[in-house]
Protein backbone atom coordinates (compact mmCIF):
# COMPACT_ATOMS: atom_id res chain seq x y z
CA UNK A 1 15.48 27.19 23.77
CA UNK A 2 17.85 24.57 22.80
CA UNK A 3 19.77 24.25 19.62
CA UNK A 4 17.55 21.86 16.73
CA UNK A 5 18.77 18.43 16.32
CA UNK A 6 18.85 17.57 13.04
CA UNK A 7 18.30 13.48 12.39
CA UNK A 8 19.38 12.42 8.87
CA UNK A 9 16.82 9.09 7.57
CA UNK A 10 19.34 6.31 7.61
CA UNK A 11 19.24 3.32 4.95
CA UNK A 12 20.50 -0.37 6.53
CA UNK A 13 20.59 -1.92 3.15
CA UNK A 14 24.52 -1.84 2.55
CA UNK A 15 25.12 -5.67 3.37
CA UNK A 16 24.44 -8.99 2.11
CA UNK A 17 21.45 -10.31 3.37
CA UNK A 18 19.88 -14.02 2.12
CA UNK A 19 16.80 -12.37 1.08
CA UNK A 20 18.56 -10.36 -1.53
CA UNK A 21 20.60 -13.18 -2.89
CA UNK A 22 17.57 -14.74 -3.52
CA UNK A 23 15.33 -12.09 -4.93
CA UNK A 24 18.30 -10.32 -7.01
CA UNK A 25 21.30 -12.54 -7.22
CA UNK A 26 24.16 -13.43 -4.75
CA UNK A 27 25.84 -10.27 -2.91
CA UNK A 28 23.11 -8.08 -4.10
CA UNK A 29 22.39 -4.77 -1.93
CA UNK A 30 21.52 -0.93 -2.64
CA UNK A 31 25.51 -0.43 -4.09
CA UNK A 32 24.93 -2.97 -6.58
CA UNK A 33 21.53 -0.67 -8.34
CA UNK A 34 23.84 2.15 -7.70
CA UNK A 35 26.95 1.18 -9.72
CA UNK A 36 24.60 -0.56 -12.60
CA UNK A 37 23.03 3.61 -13.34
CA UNK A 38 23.47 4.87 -16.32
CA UNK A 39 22.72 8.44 -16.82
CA UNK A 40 19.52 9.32 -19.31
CA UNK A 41 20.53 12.92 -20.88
CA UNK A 42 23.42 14.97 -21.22
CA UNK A 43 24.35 16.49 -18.34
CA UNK A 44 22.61 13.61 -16.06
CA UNK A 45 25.12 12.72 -13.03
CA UNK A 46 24.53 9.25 -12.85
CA UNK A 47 26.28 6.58 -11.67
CA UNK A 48 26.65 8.33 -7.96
CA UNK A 49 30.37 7.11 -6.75
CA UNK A 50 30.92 8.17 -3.19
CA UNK A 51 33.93 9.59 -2.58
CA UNK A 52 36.95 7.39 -2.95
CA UNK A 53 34.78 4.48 -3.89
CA UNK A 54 33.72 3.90 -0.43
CA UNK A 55 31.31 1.37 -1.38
CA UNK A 56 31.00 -0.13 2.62
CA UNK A 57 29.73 -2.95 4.53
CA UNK A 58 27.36 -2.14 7.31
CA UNK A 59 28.33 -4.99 8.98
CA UNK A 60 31.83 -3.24 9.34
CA UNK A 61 31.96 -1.79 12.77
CA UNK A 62 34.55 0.39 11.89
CA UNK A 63 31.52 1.64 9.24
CA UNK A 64 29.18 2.62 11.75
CA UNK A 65 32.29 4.34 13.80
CA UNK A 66 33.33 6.27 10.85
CA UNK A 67 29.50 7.36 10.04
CA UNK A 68 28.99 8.42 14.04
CA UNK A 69 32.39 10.38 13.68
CA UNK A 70 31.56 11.93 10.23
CA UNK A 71 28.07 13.18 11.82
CA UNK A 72 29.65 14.90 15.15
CA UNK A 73 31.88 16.38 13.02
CA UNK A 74 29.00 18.23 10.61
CA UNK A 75 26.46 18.92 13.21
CA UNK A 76 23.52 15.68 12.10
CA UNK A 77 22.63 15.00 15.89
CA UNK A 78 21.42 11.41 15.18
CA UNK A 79 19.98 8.91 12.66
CA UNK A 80 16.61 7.73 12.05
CA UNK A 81 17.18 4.31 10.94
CA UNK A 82 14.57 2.36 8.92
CA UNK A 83 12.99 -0.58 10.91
CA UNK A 84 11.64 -3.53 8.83
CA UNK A 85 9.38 -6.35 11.22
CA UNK A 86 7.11 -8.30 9.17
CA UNK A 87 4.89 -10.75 9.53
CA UNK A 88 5.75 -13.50 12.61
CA UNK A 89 8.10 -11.19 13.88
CA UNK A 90 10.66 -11.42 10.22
CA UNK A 91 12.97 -9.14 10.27
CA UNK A 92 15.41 -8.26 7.77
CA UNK A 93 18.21 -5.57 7.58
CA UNK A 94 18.12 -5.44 11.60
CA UNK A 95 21.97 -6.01 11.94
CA UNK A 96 23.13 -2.74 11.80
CA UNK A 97 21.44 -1.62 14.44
CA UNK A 98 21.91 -4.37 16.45
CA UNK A 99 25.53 -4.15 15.85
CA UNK A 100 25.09 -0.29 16.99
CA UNK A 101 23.25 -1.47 20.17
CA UNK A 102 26.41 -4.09 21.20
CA UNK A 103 28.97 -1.05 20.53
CA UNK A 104 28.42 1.12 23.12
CA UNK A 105 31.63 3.08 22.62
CA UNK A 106 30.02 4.20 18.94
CA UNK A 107 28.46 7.48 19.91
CA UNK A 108 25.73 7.55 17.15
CA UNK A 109 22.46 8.61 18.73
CA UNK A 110 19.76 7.12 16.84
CA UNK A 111 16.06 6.26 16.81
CA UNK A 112 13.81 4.18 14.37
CA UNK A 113 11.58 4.67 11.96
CA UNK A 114 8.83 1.52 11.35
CA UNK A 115 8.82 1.35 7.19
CA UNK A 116 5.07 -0.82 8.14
CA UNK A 117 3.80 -1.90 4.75
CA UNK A 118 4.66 -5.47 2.71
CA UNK A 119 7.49 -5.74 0.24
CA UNK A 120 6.69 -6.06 -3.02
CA UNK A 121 9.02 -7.09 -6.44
CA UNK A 122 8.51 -4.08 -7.96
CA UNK A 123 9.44 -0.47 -6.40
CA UNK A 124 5.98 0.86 -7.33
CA UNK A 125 3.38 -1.40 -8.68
CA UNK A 126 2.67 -4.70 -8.34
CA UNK A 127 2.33 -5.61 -12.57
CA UNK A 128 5.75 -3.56 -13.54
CA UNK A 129 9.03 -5.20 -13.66
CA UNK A 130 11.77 -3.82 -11.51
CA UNK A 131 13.71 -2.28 -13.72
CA UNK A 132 17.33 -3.04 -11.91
CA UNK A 133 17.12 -6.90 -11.60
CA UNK A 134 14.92 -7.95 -14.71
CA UNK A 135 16.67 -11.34 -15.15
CA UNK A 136 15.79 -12.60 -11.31
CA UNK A 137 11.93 -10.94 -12.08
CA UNK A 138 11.95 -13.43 -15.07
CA UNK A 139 12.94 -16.43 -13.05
CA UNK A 140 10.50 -16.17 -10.54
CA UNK A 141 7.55 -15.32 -12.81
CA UNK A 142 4.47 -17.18 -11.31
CA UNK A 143 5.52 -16.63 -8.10
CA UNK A 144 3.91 -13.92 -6.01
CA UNK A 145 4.66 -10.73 -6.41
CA UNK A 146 4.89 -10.14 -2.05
CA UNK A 147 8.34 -10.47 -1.13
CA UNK A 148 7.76 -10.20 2.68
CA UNK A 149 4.29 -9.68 3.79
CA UNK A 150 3.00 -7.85 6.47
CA UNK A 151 0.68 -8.72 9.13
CA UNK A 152 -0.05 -6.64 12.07
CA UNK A 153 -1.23 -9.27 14.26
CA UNK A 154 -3.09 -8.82 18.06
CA UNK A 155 -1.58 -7.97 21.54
CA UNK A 156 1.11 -10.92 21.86
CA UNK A 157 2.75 -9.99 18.14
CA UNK A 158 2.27 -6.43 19.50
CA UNK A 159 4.43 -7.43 22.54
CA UNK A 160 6.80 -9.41 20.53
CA UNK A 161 7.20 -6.53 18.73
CA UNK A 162 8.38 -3.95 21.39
CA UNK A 163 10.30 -6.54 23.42
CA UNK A 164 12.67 -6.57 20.45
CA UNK A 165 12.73 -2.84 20.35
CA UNK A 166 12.89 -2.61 24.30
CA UNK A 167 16.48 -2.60 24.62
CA UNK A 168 17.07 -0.01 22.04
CA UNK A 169 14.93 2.24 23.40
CA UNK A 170 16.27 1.75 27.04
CA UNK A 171 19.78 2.34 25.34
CA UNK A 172 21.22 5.53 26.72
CA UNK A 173 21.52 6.76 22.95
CA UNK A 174 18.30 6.41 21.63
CA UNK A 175 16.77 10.03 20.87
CA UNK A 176 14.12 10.57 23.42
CA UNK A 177 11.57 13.28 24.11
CA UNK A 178 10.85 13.75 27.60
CA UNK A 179 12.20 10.71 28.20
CA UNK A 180 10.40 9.21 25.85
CA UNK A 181 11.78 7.06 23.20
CA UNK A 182 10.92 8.64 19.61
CA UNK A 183 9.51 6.25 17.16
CA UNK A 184 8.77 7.07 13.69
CA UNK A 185 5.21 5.56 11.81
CA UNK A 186 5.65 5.57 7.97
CA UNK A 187 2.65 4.25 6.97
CA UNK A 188 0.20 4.46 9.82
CA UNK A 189 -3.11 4.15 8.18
CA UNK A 190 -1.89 0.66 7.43
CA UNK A 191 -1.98 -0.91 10.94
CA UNK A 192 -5.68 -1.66 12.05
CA UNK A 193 -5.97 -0.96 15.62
CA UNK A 194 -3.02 1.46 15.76
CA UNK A 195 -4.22 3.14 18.79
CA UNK A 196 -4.67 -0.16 20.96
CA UNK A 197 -1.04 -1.13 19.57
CA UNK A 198 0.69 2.26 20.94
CA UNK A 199 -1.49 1.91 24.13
CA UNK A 200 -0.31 -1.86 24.60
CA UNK A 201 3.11 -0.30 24.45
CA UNK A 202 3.09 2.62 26.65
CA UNK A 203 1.80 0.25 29.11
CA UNK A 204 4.85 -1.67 28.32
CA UNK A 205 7.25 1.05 28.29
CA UNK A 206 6.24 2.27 31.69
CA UNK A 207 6.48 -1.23 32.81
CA UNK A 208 9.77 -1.11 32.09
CA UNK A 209 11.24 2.35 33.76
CA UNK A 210 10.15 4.65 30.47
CA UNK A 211 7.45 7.29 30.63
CA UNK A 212 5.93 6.09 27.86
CA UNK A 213 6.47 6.23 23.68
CA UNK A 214 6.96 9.90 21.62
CA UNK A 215 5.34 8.80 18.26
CA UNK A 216 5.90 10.50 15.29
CA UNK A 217 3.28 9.42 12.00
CA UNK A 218 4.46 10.57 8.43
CA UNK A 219 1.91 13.27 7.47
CA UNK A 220 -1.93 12.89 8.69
CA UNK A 221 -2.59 9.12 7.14
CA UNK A 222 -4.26 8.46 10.79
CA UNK A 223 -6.11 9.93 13.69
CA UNK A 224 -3.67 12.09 14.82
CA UNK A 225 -4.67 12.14 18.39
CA UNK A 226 -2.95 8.54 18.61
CA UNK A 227 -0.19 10.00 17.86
CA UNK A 228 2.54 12.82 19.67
CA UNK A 229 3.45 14.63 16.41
CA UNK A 230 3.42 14.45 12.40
CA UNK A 231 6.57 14.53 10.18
CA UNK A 232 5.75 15.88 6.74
CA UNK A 233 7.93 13.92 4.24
CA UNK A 234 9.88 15.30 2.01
CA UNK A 235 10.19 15.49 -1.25
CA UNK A 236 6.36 14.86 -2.47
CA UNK A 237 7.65 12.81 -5.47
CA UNK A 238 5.28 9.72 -6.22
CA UNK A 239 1.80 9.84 -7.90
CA UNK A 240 2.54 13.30 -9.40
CA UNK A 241 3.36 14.84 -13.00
CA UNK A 242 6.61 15.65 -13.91
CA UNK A 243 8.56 17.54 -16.62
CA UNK A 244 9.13 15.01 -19.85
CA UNK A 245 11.27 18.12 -21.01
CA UNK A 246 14.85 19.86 -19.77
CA UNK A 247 14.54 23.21 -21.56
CA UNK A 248 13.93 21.98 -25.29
CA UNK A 249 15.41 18.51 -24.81
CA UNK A 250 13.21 15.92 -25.09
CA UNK A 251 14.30 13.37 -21.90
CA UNK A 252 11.92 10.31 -22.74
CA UNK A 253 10.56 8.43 -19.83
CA UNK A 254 11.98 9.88 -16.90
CA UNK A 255 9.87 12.62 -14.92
CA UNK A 256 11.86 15.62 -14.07
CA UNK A 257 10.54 18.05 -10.78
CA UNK A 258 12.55 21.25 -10.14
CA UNK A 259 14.40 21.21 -7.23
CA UNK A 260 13.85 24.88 -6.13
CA UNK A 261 10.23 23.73 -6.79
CA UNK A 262 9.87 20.94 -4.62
CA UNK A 263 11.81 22.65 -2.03
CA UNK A 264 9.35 25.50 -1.84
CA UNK A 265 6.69 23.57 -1.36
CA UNK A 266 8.41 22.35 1.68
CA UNK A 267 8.57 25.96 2.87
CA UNK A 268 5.32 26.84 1.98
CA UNK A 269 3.32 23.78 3.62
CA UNK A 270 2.19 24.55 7.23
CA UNK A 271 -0.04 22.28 8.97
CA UNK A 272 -3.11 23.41 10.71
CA UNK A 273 -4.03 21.27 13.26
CA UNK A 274 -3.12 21.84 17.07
CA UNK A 275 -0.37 18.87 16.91
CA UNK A 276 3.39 19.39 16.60
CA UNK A 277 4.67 19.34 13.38
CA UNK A 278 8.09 18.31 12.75
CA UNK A 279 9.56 19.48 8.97
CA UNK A 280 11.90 17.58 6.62
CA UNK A 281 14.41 18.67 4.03
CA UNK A 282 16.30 16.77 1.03
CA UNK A 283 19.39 16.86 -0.77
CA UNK A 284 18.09 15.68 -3.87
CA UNK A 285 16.24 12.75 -5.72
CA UNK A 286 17.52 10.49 -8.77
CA UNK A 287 15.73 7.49 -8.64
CA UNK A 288 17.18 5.76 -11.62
CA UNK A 289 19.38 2.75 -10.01
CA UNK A 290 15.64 1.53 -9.59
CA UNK A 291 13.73 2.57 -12.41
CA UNK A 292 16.22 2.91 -14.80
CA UNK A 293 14.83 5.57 -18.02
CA UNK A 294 11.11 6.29 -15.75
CA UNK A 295 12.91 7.58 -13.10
CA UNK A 296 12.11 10.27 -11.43
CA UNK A 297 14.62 13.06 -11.17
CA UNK A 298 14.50 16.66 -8.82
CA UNK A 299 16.78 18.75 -11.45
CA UNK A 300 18.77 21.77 -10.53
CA UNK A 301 19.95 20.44 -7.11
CA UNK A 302 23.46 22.11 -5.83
CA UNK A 303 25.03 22.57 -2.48
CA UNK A 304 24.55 26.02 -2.61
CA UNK A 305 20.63 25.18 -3.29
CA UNK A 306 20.37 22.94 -0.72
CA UNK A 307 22.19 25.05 2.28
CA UNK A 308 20.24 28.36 1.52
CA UNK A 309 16.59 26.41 1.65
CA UNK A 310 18.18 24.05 4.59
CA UNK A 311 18.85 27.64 6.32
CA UNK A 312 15.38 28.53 5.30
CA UNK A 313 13.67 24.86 7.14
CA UNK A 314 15.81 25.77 10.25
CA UNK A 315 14.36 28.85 10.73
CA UNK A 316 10.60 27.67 9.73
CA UNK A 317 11.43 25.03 12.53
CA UNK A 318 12.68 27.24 14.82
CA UNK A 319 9.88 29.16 14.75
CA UNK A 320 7.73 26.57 15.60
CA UNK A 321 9.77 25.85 18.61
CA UNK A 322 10.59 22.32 17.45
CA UNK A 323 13.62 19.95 18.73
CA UNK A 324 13.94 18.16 15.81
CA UNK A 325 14.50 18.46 11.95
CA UNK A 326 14.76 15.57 9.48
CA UNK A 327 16.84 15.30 6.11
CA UNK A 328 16.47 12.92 3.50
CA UNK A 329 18.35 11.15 4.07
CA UNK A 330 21.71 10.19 5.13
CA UNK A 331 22.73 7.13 2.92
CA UNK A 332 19.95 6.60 -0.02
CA UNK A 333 22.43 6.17 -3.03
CA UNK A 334 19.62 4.55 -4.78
CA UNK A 335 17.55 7.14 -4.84
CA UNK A 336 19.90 9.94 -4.91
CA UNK A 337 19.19 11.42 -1.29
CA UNK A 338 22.22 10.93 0.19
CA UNK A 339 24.33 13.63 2.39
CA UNK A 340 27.55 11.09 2.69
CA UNK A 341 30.25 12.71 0.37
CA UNK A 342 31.05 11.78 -3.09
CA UNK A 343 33.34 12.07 -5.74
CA UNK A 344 31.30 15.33 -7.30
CA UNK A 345 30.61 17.20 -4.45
CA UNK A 346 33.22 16.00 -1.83
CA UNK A 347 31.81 16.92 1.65
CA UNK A 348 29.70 20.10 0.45
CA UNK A 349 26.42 18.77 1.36
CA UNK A 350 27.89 18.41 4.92
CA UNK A 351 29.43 21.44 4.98
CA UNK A 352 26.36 23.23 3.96
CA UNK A 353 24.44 21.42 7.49
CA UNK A 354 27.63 22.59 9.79
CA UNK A 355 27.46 26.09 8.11
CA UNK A 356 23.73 26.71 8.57
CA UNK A 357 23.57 24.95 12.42
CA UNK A 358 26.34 27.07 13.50
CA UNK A 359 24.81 30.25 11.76
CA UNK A 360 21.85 29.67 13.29
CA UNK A 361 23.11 29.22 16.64
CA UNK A 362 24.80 32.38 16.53
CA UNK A 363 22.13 34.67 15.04
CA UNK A 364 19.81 33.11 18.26
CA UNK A 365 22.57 34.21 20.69
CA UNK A 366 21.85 37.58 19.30
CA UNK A 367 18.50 37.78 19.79
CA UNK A 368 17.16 38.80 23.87
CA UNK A 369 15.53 36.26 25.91
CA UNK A 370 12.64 38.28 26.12
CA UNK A 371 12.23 38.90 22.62
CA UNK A 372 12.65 35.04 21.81
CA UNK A 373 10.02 34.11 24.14
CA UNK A 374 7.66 36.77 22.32
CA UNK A 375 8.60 35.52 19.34
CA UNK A 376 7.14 31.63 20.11
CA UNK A 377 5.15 31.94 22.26
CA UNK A 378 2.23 32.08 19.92
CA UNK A 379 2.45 29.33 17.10
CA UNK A 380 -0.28 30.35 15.30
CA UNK A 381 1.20 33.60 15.11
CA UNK A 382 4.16 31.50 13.50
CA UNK A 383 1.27 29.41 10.57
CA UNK A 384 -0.42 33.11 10.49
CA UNK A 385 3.04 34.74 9.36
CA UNK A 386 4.21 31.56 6.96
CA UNK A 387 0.53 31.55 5.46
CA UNK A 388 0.66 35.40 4.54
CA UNK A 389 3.99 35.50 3.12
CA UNK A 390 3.90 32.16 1.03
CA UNK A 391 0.26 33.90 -0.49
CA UNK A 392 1.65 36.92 -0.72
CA UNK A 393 5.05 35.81 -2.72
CA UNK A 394 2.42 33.49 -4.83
CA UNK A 395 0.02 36.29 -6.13
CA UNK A 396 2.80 38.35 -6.80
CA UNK A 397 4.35 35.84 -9.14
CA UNK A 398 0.77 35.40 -10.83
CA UNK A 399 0.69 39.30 -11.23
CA UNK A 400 3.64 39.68 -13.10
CA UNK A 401 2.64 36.65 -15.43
CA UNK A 402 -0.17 38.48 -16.19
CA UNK A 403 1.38 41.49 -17.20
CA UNK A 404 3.39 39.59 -19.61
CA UNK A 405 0.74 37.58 -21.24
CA UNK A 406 1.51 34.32 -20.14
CA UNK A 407 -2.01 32.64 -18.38
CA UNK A 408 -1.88 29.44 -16.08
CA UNK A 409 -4.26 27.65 -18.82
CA UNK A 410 -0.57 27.90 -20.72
CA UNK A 411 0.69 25.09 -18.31
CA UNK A 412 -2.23 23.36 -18.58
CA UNK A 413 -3.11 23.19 -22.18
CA UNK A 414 0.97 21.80 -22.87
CA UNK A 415 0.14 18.89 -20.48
CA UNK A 416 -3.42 18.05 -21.91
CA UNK A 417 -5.14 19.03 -18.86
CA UNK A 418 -8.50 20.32 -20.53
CA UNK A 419 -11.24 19.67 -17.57
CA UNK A 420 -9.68 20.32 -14.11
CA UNK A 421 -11.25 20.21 -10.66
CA UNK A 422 -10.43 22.56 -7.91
CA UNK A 423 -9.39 21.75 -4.32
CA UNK A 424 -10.42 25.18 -2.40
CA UNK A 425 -12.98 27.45 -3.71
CA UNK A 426 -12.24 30.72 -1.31
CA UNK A 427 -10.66 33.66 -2.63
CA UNK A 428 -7.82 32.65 -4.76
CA UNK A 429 -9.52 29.34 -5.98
CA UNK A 430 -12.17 32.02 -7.56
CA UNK A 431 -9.39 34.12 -9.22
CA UNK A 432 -8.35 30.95 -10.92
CA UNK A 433 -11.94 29.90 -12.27
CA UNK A 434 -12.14 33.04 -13.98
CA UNK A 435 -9.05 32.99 -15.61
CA UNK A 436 -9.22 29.43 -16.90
CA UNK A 437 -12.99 29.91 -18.04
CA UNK A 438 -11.62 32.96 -19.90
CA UNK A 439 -8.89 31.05 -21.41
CA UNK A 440 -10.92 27.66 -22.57
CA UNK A 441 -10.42 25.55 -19.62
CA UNK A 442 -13.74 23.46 -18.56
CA UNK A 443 -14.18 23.70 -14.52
CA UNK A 444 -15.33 19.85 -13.71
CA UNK A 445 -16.03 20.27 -10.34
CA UNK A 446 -14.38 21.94 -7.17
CA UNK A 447 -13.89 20.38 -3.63
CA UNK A 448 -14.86 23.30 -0.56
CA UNK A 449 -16.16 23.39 2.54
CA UNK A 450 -18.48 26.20 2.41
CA UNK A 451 -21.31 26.06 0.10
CA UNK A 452 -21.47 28.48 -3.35
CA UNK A 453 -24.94 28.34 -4.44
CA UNK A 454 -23.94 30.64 -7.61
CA UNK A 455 -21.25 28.76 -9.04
CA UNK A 456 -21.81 26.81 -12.57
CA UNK A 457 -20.42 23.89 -11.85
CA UNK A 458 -20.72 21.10 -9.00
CA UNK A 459 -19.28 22.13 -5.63
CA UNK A 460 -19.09 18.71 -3.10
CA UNK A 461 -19.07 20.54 0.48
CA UNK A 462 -18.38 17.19 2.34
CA UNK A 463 -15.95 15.12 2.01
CA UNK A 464 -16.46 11.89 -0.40
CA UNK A 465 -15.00 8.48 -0.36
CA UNK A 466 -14.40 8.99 -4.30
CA UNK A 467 -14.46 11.74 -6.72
CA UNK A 468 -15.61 12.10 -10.41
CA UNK A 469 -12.64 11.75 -13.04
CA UNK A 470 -11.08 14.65 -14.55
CA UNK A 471 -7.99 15.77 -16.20
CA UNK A 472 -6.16 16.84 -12.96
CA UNK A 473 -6.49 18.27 -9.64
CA UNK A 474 -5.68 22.10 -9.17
CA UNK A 475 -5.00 22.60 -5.24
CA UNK A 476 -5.50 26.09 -3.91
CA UNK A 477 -4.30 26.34 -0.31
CA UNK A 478 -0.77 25.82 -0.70
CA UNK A 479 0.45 26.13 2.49
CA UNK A 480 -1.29 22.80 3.26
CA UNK A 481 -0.70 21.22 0.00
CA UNK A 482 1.16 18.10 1.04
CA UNK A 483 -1.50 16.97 3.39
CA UNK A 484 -3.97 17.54 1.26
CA UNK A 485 -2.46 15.51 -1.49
CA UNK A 486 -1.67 12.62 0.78
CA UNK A 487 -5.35 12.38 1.80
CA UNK A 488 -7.06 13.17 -1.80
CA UNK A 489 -4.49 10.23 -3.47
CA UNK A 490 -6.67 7.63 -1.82
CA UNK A 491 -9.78 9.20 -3.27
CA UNK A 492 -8.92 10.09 -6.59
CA UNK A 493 -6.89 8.22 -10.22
CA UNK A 494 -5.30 11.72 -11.90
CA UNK A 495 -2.58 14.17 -11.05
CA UNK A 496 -2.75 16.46 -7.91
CA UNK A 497 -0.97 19.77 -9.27
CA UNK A 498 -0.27 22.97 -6.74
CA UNK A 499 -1.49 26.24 -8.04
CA UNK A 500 2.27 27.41 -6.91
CA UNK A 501 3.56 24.43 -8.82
CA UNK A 502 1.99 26.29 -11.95
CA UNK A 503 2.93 29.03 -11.09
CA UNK A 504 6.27 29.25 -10.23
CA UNK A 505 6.84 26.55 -13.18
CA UNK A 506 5.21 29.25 -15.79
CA UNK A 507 7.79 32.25 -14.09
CA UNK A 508 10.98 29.68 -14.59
CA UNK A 509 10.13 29.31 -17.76
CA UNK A 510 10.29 33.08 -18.52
């Protein structure tokens, strides 16, 4: 089996575009949020400098040269670059790559991902100011709120569409499965007709000397037999309670999420389906260039951190006999994901990928061919194993909180969550109604496929377009969590909370 090839998400935001200067003010791009930070506590490392202030151009070939030589060097195989086509064929932030394309001599393997949905002023609802340019919000008040808008169009914007991309794709560089150029989806469920689009285009692509397309959709927002594979983005940030507390301090606004936290659920979450299922890591999240004091914030990040879970991922994907890993992300100052060095941590993050690829590689030469084939040749063997041993950590957690007194109701109760529904009534979802009924928690509702005629409250064995209102949702089957939450956010207005979120946030407490 080959070694993994780890692709980094890749930002192409770091030049002057018009758009910008008219939306934010003249020059404006991602460096500009990034400088403006300020951090919100004590300890908060905010601005993010990279290292020797190299605040570059993208339009710089010698950038791009410096970025292909920087990721040989540590081991990323290639970058998935964000891809912005909007309505009419607009495009916007395309000359990076297209710079790429004319410099052959860069050797930066590279694919795209298709960031599908409109732009809008703000960075996460359409009534809220953007925190990082309020004085260009407030001259364009009236105006609509859609920056760029999208439009998906019929077969000829379809073909306009993959014309433009033709070339990359045929480029010698472009990552490619089976020949097959990859081609990432980040919000599927948003193009109507998506499976007469990526037929148009596999038409094309054969047409044109390729075997076809290797799609990739974020998570299970579509039918996933149009696609080749899922990705399962990471971290599972928005539309989710955080921590208004670091220990006893009080940190206002902002939305703290542990970083070990987030990270296990990353480990933990195994999708069930027969499709491939590609993983993603992170170095860490600090969204305040953009949303200035309601950021949110993944505390507790540290090289270290990041290299033993990264270590962990590689091994998860191994398993699973995949060719491919993702990070987030390469270049995402804004949002603190970023695995370029800087002036804190120098090239550590780096280091940390080089380390665990080349460990990896090693303990695999160890292993007998015959032993490695037994090994993955059964992938559900692989979900079976992951399953077991992400329960079996879990209950032993709950266990010892037990013994010590402390009850999940604890987390609840400090959060106001009162009436709670429950996403998975077998086995463990059970444990948990008794001990929240013992410990004044009202059960709303709970969300199973198989029927319980005995249970006192309402149990909704199919799946509804809408559920009733409660305080939060409880999810039981871990392993699965982040698909679940991506599908139950379009049916549901309150928080979707992990029972190993609870959990493990009750035992770091302790």
């Amino acid at each position: 089996m080959e070694d993994i090839k780890v692709l980094a998400m890749y930002l192409p935001q770091y030049h002057r575009v018009k758009e910008n200067d008219e939306w934010w003010g003249d020059g404006f791009t991602d460096w500009t949020a990034a400088k403006q930070a300020s951090p919100i506590f004590p300890g908060h490392e905010q601005p993010k400098v990279p290292l020797d202030n190299n605040y570059y151009n993208l339009l710089d070939v010698n950038v791009l040269k410096w970025q292909a030589d920087l990721m040989h060097k540590f081991n990323i195989y290639g970058m998935c670059i964000y891809h912005y086509w909007f309505k009419n064929g607009k495009k916007i932030l395309e000359k990076p790559a297209e710079i790429l394309l004319q410099h052959r001599d860069i050797d930066m393997p590279f694919c795209f991902s298709w960031a599908s949905s409109s732009w809008v002023r703000s960075w996460s609802k359409l009534q809220d100011v953007n925190v990082w340019a309020p004085k260009y919000d407030e001259q364009v008040k009236g105006q609509s709120e859609i920056l760029l808008e999208q439009d998906y169009g019929g077969e000829q914007e379809w073909i306009q569409h993959f014309m433009y991309l033709l070339p990359f794709f045929q480029d010698e560089r472009y990552v490619k499965v089976s020949g097959r150029p990859v081609f990432v989806l980040m919000e599927p469920y948003l193009v109507p007709n998506l499976g007469d689009m990526l037929r148009l285009w596999t038409s094309l692509a054969r047409q044109n000397g390729l075997p076809g397309i290797y799609v990739i959709s974020n998570g299970t927002t579509c039918d996933v037999s149009e696609v080749d594979a899922i990705f399962l983005h990471a971290p599972a940030i928005r539309n989710r309670e955080g921590d208004s507390k670091i220990g006893n301090v009080n940190i206002g606004k902002c939305h703290i999420y542990q970083y070990d936290l987030l990270w296990q659920e990353i480990l933990d979450n195994c999708y069930a389906r027969d499709i491939r299922t590609y993983y993603m890591g992170f170095t860490g999240f600090d969204d305040t260039p953009r949303r200035g004091e309601a950021a949110d914030i993944a505390f507790g990040q540290s090289p270290k951190s990041f290299k033993d879970f990264f270590m962990k991922l590689l091994k998860k994907s191994k398993a699973s006999e995949n060719e491919f890993v993702f990070i987030n992300a390469w270049n995402e100052w804004g949002e603190g994901m970023y695995i370029e060095p800087d002036n804190v941590h120098g090239f550590a993050y780096l280091e940390a990928v080089r380390s665990d690829i080349c460990a990896l590689a090693k303990e695999y030469r160890h292993i007998g061919d015959e032993v490695k084939k037994n090994i993955l040749q059964d992938s559900r063997f692989v979900k079976d194993w992951y399953k077991c041993s992400s329960y079996y950590h879990l209950m032993h957690k709950w266990f010892l909180l037990k013994e010590k007194g402390v009850f999940l109701s604890k987390w609840l109760l400090e959060r106001e969550y009162k009436e709670i529904a429950i996403y998975g009534l077998g086995e463990i979802g059970l444990h948990l109604v008794y001990e929240l009924k013992q410990n004044g928690i009202t059960i709303c509702y709970s969300i199973d496929k198989k029927p319980r005629k005995n249970a006192s409250f309402p149990v909704f064995e199919n799946e509804l377009d809408e559920y009733p209102q409660a305080d939060a949702l409880i999810v039981t089957p871990i392993v699965d969590f982040a698909c679940i939450r991506e599908k139950m956010l379009k049916k549901i207005q309150m928080p979707i909370i992990s029972l190993c979120e609870i959990i493990y946030g009750l035992d770091k407490e302790l």
